[in-house]
Protein backbone atom coordinates (compact mmCIF):
# COMPACT_ATOMS: atom_id res chain seq x y z
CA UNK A 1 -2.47 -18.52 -17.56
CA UNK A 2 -3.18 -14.81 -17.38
CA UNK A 3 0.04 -13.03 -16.00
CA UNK A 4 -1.67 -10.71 -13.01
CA UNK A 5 0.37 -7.36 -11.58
CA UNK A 6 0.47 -8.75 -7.78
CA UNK A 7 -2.03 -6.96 -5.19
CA UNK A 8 1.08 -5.26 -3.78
CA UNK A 9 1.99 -3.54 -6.71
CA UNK A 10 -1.11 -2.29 -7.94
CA UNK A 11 -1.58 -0.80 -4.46
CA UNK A 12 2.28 1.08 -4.24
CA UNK A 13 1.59 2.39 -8.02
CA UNK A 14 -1.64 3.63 -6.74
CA UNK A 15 0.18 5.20 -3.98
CA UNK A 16 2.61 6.73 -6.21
CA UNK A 17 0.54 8.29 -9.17
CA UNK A 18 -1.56 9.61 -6.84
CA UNK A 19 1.04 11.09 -4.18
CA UNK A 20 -0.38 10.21 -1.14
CA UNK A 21 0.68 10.62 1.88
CA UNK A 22 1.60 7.71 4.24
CA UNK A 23 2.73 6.31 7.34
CA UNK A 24 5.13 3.05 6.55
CA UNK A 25 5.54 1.41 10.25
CA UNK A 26 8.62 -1.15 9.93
CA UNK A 27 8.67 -4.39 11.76
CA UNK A 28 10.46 -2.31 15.10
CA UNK A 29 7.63 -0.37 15.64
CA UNK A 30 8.77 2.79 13.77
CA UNK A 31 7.14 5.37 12.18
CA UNK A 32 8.00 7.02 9.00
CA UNK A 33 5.97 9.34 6.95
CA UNK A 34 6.28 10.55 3.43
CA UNK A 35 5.18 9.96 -0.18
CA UNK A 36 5.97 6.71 -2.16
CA UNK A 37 8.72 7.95 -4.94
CA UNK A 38 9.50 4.51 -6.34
CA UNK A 39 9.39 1.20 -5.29
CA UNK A 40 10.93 -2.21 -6.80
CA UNK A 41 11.00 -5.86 -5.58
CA UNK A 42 13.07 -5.35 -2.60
CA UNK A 43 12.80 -1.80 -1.73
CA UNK A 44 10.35 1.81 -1.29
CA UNK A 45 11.73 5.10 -1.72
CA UNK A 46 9.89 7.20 0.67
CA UNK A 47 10.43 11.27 0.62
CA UNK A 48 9.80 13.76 3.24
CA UNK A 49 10.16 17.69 3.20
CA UNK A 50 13.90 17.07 4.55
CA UNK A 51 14.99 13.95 3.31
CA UNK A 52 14.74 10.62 1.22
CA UNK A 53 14.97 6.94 3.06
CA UNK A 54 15.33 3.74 1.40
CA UNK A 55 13.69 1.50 3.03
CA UNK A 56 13.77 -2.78 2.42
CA UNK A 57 10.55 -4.33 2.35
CA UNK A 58 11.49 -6.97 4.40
CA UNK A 59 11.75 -4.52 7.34
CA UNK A 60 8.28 -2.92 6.66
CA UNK A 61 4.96 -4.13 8.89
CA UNK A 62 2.25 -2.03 7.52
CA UNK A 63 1.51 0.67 4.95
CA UNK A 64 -1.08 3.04 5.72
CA UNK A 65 -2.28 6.21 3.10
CA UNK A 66 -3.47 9.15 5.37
CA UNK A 67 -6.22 9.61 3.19
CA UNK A 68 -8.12 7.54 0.11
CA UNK A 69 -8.03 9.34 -2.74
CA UNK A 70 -8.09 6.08 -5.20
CA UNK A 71 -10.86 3.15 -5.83
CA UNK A 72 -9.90 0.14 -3.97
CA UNK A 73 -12.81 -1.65 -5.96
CA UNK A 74 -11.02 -1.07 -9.46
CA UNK A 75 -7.53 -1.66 -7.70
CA UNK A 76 -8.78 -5.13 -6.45
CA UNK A 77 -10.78 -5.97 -9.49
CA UNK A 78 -8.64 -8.31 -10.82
CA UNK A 79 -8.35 -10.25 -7.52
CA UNK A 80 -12.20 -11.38 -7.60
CA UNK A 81 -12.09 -14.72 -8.98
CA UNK A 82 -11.69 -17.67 -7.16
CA UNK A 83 -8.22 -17.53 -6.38
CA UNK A 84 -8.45 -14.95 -4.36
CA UNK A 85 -11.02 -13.52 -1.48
CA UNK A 86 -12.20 -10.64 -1.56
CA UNK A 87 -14.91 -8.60 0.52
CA UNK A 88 -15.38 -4.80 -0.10
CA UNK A 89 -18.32 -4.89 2.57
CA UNK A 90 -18.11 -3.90 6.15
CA UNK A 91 -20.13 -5.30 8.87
CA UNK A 92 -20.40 -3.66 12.27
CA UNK A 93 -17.92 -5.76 13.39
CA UNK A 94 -15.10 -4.71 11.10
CA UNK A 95 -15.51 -1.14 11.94
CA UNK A 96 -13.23 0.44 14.65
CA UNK A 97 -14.08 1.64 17.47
């Protein structure tokens, strides 16, 4: 069995080496913003000009980078085998409006 780095990782290192910006909305409907400084199983250190937050996975909904500067193909290329779906494409439907 070939021991994979989750999809979640691989994106938050991404994140990280490449300093991006992002918005981390928790499950309350807040809004933080800030660069990814670290991250382990159970939490994300996110930094700001003025400060640095902790923050528990379990209360994060969604992480959003303000801008792609990284390949999602090569971060999701070891997720294209069978166990896993995959689409890179977008249809007219996926795109918002």
């Amino acid at each position: 069995m070939v021991n994979r780095q989750s999809l979640q990782d691989s994106f938050l290192k991404a994140l990280c080496r490449e300093h991006v910006l992002v918005s981390v909305y928790l499950v309350n409907g807040i809004k933080l913003q800030g660069k990814i400084e670290f991250f382990d199983k159970f939490v994300i250190l996110l930094k700001n000009a003025v400060v640095s937050q902790m923050i528990y996975k379990h209360a994060i909904s969604t992480i959003v980078p303000l801008n792609s500067v990284f390949d999602y193909n090569n971060l999701l290329s070891d997720y294209s085998d069978s166990n896993y779906y995959v689409s890179t494409s977008t249809t007219k439907s996926d795109q918002i409006k």
